[in-house]
Protein backbone atom coordinates (compact mmCIF):
# COMPACT_ATOMS: atom_id res chain seq x y z
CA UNK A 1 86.02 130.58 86.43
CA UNK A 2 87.14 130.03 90.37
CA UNK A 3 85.96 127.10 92.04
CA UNK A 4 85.28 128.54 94.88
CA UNK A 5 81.61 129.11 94.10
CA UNK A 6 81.01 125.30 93.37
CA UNK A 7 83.20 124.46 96.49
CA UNK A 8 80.98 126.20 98.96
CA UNK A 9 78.13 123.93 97.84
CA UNK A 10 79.67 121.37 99.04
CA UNK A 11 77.12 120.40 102.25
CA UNK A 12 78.62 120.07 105.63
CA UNK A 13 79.59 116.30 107.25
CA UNK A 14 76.81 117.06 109.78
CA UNK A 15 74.62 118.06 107.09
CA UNK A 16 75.89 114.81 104.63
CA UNK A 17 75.93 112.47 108.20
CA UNK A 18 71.83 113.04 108.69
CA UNK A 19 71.43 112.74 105.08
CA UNK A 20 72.49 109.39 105.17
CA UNK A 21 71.05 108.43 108.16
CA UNK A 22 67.85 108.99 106.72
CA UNK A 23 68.98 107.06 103.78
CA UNK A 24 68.84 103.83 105.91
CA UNK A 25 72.19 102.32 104.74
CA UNK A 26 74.15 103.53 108.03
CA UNK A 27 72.58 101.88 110.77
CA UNK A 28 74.90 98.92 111.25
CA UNK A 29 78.05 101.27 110.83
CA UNK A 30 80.35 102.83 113.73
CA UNK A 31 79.86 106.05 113.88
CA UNK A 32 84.09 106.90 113.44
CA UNK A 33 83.86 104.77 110.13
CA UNK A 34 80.99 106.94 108.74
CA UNK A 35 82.57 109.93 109.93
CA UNK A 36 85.35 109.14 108.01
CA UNK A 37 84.24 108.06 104.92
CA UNK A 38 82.36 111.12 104.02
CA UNK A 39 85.00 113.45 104.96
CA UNK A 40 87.03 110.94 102.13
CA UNK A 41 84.69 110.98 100.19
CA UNK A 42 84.26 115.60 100.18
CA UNK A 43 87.84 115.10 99.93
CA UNK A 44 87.31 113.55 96.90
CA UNK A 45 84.91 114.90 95.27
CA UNK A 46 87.02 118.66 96.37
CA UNK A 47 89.83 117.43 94.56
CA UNK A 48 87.92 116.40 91.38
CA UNK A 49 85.98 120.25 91.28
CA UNK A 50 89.88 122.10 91.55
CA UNK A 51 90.94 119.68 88.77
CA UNK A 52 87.75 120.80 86.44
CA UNK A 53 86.56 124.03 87.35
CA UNK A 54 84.66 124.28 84.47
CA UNK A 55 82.36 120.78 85.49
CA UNK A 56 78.72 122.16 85.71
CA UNK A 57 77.07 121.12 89.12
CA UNK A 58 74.18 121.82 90.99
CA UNK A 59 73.76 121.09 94.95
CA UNK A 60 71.50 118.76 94.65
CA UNK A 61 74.05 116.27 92.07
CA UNK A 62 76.83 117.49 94.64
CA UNK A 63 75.19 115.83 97.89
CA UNK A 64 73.81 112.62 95.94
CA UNK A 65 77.67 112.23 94.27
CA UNK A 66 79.27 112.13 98.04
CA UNK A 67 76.72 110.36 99.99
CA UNK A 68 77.32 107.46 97.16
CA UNK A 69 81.05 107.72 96.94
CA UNK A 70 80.55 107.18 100.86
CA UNK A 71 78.70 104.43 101.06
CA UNK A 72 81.12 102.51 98.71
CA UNK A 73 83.83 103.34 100.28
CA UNK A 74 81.45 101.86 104.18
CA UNK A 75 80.43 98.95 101.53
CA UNK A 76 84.84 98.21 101.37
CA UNK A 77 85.62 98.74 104.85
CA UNK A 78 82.94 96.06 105.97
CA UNK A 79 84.57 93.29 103.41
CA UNK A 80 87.13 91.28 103.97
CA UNK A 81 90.73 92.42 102.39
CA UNK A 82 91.48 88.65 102.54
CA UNK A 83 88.91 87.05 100.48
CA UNK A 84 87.85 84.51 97.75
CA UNK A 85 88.75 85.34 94.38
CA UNK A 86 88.58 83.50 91.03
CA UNK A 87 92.00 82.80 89.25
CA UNK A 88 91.64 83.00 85.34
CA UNK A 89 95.15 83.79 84.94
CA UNK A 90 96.48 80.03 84.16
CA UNK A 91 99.17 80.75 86.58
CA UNK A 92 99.21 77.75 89.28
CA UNK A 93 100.81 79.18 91.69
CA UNK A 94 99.95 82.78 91.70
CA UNK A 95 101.92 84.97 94.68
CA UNK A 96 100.05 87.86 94.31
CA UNK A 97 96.71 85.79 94.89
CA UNK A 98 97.98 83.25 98.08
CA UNK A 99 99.80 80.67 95.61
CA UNK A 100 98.86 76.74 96.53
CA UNK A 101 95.09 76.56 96.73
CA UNK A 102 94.46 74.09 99.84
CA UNK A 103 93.37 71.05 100.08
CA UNK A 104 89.56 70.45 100.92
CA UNK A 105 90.77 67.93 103.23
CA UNK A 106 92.76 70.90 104.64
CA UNK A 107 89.89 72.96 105.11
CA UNK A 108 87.53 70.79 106.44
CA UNK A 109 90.04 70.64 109.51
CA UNK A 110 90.63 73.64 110.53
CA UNK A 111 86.86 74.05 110.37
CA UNK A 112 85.92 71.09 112.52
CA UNK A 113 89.22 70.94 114.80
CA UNK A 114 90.29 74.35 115.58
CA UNK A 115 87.35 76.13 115.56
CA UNK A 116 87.87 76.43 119.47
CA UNK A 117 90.90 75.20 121.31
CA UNK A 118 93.20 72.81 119.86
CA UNK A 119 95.46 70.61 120.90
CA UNK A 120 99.05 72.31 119.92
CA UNK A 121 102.02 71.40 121.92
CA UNK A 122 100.85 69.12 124.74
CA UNK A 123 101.07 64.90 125.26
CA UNK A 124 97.93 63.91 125.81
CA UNK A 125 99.40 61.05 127.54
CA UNK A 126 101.24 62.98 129.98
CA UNK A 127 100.24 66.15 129.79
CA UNK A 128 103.42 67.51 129.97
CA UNK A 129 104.42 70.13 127.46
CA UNK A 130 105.07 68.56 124.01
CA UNK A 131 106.87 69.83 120.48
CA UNK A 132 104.16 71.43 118.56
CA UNK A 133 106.09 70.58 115.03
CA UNK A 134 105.49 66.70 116.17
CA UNK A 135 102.70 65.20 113.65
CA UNK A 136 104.55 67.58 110.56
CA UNK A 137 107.82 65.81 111.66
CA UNK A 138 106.36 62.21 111.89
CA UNK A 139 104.48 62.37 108.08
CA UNK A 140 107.49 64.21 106.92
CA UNK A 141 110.11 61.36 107.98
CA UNK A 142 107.91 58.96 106.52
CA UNK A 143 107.31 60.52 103.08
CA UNK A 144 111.10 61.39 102.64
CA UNK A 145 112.84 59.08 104.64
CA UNK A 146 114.46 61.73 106.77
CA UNK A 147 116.01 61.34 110.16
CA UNK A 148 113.77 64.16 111.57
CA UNK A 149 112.22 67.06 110.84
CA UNK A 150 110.59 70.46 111.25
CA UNK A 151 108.70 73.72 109.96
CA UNK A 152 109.46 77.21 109.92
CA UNK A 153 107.37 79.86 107.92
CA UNK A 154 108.47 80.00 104.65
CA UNK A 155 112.08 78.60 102.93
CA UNK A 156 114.02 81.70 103.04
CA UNK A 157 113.40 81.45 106.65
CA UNK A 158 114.48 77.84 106.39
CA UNK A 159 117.76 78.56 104.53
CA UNK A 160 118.53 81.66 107.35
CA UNK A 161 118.10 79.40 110.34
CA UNK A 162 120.37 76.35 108.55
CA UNK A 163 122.65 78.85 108.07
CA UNK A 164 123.01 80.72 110.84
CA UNK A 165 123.17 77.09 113.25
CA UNK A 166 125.68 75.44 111.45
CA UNK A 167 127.93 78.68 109.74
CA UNK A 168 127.69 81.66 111.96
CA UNK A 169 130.90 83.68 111.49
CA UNK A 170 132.03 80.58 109.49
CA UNK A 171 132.51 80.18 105.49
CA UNK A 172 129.83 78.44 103.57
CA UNK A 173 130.84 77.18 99.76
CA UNK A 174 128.12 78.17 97.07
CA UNK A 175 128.48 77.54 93.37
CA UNK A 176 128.30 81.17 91.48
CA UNK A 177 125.78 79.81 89.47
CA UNK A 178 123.60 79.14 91.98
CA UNK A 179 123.42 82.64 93.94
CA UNK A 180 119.32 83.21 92.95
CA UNK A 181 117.54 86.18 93.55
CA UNK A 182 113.68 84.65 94.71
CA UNK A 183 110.38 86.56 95.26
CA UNK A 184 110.68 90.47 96.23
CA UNK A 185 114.24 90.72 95.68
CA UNK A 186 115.42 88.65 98.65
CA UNK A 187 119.00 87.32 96.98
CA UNK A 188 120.89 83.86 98.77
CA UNK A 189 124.00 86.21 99.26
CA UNK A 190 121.78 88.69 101.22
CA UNK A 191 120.26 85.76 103.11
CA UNK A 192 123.69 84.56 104.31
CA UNK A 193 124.76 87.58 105.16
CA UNK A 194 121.90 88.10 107.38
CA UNK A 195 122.76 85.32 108.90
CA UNK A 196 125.85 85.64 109.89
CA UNK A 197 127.57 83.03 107.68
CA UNK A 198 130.54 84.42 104.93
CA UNK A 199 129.96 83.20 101.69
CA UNK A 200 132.39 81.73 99.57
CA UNK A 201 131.49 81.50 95.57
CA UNK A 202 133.61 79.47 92.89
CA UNK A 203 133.21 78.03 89.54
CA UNK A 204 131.40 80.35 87.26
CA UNK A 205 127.84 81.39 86.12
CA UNK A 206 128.05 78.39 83.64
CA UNK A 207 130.46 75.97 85.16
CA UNK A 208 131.66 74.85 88.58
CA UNK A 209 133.38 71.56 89.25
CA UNK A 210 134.27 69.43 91.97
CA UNK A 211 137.95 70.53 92.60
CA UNK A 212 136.69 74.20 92.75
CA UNK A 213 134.59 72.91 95.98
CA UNK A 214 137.75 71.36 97.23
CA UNK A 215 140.24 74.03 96.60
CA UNK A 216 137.95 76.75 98.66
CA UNK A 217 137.66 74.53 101.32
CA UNK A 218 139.68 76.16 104.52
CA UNK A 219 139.98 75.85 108.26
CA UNK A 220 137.29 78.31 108.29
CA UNK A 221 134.65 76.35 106.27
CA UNK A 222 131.53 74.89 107.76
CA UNK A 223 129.59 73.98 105.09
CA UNK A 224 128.66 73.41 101.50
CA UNK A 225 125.17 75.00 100.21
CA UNK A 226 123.52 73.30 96.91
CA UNK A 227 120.81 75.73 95.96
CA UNK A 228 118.38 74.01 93.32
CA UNK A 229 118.06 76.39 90.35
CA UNK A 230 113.93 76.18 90.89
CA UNK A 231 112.85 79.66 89.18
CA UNK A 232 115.38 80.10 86.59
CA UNK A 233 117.47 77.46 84.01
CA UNK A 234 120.74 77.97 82.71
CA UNK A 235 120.84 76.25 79.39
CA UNK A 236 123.78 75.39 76.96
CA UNK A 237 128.00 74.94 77.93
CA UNK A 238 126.97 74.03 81.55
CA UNK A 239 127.53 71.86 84.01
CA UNK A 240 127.40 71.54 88.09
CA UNK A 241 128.82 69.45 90.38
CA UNK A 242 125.97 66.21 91.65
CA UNK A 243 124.56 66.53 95.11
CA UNK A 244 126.50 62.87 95.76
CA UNK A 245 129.90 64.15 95.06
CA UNK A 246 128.74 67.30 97.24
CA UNK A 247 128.07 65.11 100.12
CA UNK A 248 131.50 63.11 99.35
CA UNK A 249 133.85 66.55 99.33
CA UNK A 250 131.79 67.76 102.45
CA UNK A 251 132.07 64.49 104.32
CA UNK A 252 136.12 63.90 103.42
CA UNK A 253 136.16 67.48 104.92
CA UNK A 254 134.21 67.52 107.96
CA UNK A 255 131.50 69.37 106.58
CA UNK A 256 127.84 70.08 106.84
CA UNK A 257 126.34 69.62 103.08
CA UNK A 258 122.98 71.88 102.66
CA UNK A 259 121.04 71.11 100.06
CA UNK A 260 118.49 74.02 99.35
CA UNK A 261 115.40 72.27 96.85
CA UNK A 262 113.22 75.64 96.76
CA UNK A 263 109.95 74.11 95.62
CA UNK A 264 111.12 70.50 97.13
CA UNK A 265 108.18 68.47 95.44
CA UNK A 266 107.64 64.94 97.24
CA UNK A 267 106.49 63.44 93.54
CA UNK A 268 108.49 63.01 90.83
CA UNK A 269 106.81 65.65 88.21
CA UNK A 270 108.65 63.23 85.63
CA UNK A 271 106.54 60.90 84.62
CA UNK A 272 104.10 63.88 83.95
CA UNK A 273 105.60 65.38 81.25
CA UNK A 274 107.77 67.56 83.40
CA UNK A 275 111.42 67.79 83.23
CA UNK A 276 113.01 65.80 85.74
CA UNK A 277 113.06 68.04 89.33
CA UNK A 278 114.90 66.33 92.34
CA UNK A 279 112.40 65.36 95.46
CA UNK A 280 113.05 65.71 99.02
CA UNK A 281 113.18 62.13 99.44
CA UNK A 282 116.32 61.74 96.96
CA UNK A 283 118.65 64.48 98.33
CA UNK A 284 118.09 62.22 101.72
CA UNK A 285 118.98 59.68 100.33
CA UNK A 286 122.01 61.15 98.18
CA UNK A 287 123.11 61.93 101.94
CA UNK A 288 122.79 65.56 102.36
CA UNK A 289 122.70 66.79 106.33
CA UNK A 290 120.47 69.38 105.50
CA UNK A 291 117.63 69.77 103.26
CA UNK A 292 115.11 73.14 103.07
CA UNK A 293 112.34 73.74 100.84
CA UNK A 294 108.83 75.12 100.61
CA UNK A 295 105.83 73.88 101.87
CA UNK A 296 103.37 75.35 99.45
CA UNK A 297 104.38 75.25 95.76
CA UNK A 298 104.69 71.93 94.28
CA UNK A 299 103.97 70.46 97.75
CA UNK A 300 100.51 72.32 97.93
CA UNK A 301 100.12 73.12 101.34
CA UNK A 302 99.73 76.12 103.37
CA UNK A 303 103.13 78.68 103.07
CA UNK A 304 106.07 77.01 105.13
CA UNK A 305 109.33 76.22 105.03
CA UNK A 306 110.71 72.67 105.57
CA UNK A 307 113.78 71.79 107.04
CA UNK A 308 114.77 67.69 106.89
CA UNK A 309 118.08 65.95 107.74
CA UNK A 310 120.15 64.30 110.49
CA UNK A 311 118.68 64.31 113.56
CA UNK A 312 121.54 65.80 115.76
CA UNK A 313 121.26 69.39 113.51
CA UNK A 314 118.02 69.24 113.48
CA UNK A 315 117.89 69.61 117.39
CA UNK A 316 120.52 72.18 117.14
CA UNK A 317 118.53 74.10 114.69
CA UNK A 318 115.55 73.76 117.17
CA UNK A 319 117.38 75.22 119.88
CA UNK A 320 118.50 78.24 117.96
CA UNK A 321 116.96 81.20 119.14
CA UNK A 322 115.62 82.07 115.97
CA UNK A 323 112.98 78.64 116.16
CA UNK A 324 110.59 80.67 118.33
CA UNK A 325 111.37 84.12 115.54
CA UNK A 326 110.67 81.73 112.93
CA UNK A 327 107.99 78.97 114.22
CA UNK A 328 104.47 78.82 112.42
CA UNK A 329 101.02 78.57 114.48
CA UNK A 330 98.46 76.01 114.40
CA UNK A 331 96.76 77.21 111.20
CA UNK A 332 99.68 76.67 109.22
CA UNK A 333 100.55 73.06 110.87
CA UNK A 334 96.66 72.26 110.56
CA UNK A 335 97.05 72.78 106.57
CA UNK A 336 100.25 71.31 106.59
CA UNK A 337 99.06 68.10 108.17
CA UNK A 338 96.22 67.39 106.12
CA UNK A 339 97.85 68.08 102.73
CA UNK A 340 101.33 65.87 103.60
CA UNK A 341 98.55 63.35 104.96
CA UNK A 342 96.95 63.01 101.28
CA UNK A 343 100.50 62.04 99.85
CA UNK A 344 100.72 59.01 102.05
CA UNK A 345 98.71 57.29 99.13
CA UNK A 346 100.15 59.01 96.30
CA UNK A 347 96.57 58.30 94.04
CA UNK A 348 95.01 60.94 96.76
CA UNK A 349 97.35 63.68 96.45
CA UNK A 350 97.02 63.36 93.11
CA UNK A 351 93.20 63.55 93.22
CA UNK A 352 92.59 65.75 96.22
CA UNK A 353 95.62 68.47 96.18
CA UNK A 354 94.14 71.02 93.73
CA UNK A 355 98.04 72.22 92.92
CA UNK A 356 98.24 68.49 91.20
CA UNK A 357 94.99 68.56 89.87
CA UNK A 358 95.52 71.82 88.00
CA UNK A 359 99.25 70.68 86.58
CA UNK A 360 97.99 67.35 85.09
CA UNK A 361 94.16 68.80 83.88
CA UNK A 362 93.43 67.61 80.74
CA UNK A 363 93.65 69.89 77.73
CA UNK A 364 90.48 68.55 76.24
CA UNK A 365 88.56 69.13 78.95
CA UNK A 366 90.12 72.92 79.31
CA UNK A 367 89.53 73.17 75.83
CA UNK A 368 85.22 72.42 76.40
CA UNK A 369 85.68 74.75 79.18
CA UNK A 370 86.91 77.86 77.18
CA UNK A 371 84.53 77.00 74.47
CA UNK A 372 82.08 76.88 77.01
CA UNK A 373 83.01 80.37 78.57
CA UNK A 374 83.31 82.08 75.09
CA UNK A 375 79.76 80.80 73.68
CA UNK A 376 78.12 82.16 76.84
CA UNK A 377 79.86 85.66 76.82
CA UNK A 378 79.23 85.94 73.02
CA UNK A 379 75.60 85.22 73.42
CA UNK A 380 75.51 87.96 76.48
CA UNK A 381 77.56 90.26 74.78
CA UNK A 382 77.38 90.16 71.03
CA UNK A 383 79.04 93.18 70.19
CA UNK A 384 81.92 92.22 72.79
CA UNK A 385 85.50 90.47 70.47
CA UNK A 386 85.51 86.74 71.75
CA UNK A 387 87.53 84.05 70.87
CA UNK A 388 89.49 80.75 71.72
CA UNK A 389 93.01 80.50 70.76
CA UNK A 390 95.89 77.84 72.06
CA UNK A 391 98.10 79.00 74.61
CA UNK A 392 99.94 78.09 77.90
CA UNK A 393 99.83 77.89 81.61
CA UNK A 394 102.57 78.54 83.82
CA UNK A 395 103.46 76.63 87.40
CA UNK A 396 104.23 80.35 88.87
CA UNK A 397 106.12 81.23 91.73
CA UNK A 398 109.40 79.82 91.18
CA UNK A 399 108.12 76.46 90.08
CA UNK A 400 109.11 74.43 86.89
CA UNK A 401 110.96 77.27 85.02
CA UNK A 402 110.39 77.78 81.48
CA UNK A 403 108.40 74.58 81.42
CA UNK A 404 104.95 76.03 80.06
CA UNK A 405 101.89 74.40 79.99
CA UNK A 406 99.29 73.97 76.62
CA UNK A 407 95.94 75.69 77.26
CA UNK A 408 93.26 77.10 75.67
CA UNK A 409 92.48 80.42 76.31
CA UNK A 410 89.23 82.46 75.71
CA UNK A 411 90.40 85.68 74.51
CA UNK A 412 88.01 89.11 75.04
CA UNK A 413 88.53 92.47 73.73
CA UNK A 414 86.28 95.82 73.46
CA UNK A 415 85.77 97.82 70.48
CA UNK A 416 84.85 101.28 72.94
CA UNK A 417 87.79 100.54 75.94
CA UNK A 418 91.58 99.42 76.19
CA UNK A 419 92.24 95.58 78.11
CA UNK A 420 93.17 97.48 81.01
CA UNK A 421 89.94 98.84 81.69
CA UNK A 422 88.32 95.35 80.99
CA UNK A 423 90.46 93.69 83.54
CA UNK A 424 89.66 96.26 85.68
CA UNK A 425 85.71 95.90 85.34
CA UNK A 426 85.79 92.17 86.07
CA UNK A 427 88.80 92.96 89.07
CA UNK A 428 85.40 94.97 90.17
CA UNK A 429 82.81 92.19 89.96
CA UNK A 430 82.16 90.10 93.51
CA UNK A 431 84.19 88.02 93.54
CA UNK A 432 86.61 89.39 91.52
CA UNK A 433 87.94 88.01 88.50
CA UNK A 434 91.82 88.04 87.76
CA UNK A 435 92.86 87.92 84.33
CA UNK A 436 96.04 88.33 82.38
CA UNK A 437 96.64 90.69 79.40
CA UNK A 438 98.51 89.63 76.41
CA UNK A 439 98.90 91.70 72.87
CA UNK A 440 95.50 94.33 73.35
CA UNK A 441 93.62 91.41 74.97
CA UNK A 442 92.23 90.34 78.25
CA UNK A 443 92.95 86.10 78.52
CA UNK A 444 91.67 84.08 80.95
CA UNK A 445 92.63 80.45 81.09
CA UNK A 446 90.24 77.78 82.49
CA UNK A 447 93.18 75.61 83.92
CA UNK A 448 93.04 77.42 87.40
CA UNK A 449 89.16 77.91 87.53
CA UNK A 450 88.05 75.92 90.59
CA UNK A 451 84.37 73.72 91.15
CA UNK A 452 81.97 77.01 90.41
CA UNK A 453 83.98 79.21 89.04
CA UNK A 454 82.33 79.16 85.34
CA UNK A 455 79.86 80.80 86.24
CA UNK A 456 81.38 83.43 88.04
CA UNK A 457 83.59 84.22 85.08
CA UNK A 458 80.91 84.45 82.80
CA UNK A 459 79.00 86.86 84.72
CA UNK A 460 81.62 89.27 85.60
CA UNK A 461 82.98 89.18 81.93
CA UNK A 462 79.30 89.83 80.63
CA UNK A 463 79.12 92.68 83.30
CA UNK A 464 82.83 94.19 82.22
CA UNK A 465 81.21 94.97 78.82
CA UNK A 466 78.04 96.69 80.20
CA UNK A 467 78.20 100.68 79.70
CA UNK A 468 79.42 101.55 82.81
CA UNK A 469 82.50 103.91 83.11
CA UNK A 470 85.08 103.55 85.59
């Protein structure tokens, strides 16, 4: 059968446009947006009718089919794209849903200080013009004992600057087990090259030693680069030459000795259970010129990337013109202020920097929550597969490789649809719910669920099971 017959009852936009005036769900729309959401949404429901021919339809089912499809796709347009959402995924740090959660402290000031104007880059003393990076600097020499400081927006932007001020058209020395490859494919020999530095590998994936530094060094070296293996470990027949003999080749040479951290946490994770990750504050103190690592991830604060060391590169990285490319806005310093505030007394980072919280939660008390969550969706849902099983967390993003974290997880599975429709339905709740998917089952893990966010899961999971078709 053509479906050209069923095609022409498709109503007019004119015709669909009064029809849901009338409705009385238009009235706060722009008239473009409307406009354009039922012509989407005849596109749609055009495409669906030449797919299936054979679908039986009558006018009246036609109209009441676009005008909804419509006003969902009004109902998204007038949301927010950036928005709350509830992690049950048990990973930390998760990229894909704006990694470090902030600090309350963190929001309470941008709320109550730059809700209007703000004081950015001026002394109020003088009034003269002033460095805006000046309060991140001050906390950030204190916590690390670094000679100054700044802030760029995120640590491959750190690295490129550092490069490009002390190496441009120079060598740099890199150990070839440390060339990484970090989030969306951005690779350290890519970076360098972007920056105009030549880079210089020895030693081998496993192995590099200290007279492989020396023997590369040439009249055409600037500088060593140490590049913290943060997302991956190389286990087994290894070994890499220490930051302090680093610093002792570079400084016998003449050279500037970068020491790239990646997550650069200001704690030592140590003492909780963590294998032993080196902090900002030691690689100053081992002696390195240069340090860069990330604001957010085991730091917690807003996405940044820090730059620390001697004060006389620092001002040469500050007058590079890639600062002003590079330099974050007062959002970004606001969050970053508050949350490197917090570790002044280390007991209130600990307590108030939800990253920390979430890493050192207690497994009984994630284990009472998943029992918690399971026993309500069973009782909502009794036909629904339910059940709590161990499992593990993950620090995400680049953070504590392969070091996983014991969990409990509440596991859910449907006897009428696959997981990936069930993570779909509760992607589709408000707020939605993220989940992982594991072996033909939806898990969510309680470790990253924040104050209210029980509930929430409950709900959508209870609603995900409902007879309701995608």
């Amino acid at each position: 059968m053509s479906p050209q017959p069923i095609l022409s009852q498709i109503p007019a936009v004119e015709t669909l446009l009064q029809e849901a005036h009338h409705e009385g769900w238009t009235q706060d729309v722009a008239r473009p947006l409307l406009v354009e959401s039922v012509r989407a949404a005849v596109e749609q429901t055009r495409q669906r009718l030449l797919e299936s021919p054979a679908e039986a339809v009558d006018a009246t089912s036609l109209r009441r089919t676009i005008l909804d499809a419509a006003k969902q796709l009004v109902q998204t347009s007038h949301k927010p794209y950036y928005r709350k959402v509830v992690n049950a995924t048990g990973i930390i740090l998760h990229t894909a849903l704006g990694r470090a959660v902030l600090p309350e402290r963190a929001i309470r000031q941008i709320a109550s200080e730059l809700s209007g104007y703000s004081l950015l880059q001026t002394d109020l003393q003088t009034g003269e013009r002033s460095r805006r990076d000046g309060r991140v600097e001050e906390l950030l020499k204190r916590l690390t004992g670094a000679e100054a400081a700044t802030v760029v927006n995120n640590n491959a932007a750190a690295t490129s600057i550092v490069l490009n001020t002390v190496a441009r058209g120079r060598e740099v020395i890199v150990s070839r087990g440390q060339l990484v490859e970090i989030g969306g494919s951005f690779r350290l020999p890519e970076v360098m090259a972007a920056s105009g530095a030549t880079l210089v590998e020895v030693g081998t994936t496993n192995k590099t030693h200290s007279r492989d530094y020396e023997n590369a060094v040439t009249p055409n070296t600037a500088a060593i680069l140490r590049v913290h293996p943060s997302n991956y470990k190389i286990t087994g027949f290894t070994s890499e030459t220490s930051l302090a003999d680093l610093v002792r080749i570079g400084h016998q040479h003449g050279l500037t000795v970068i020491d790239d951290l990646g997550a650069g946490p200001l704690l030592d994770f140590s003492r909780f259970g963590f294998q032993r990750e080196p902090t900002l504050r030691e690689s100053v103190a081992a002696g390195a010129d240069l340090i860069t690592a990330s604001a957010d991830k085991l730091i917690g604060a807003s996405q940044g990337g820090l730059v620390l060391g001697r004060s006389d590169l620092l001002e040469a990285v500050r007058k590079n013109p890639l600062a002003r490319i590079l330099r974050v806005g007062k959002l970004t310093l606001a969050a970053l202020e508050a949350t490197l505030a917090l570790f002044v007394d280390e007991s209130q980072a600990l307590a108030e920097v939800p990253t920390l919280r979430m890493l050192r939660r207690d497994l009984g008390d994630i284990s009472e929550q998943a029992e918690r969550i399971a026993a309500a969706v069973q009782r909502q849902t009794p036909d629904a597969s339910v059940d709590v099983v161990d499992g593990f967390s993950q620090m995400g993003s680049g953070s504590l490789p392969t070091q996983n974290l014991a969990t409990r997880l509440v596991t859910l599975a449907s006897n009428t649809f696959g997981p990936d429709e069930l993570a779909f339905r509760m992607r589709c709740h408000e707020p939605p719910v993220f989940a992982r998917i594991h072996k033909g089952r939806v898990l969510l893990d309680p470790r990253t669920l924040l104050d209210g966010d029980e509930p929430v899961v409950i709900a959508a999971a209870a609603a995900a099971f409902a007879d309701h078709p995608r």
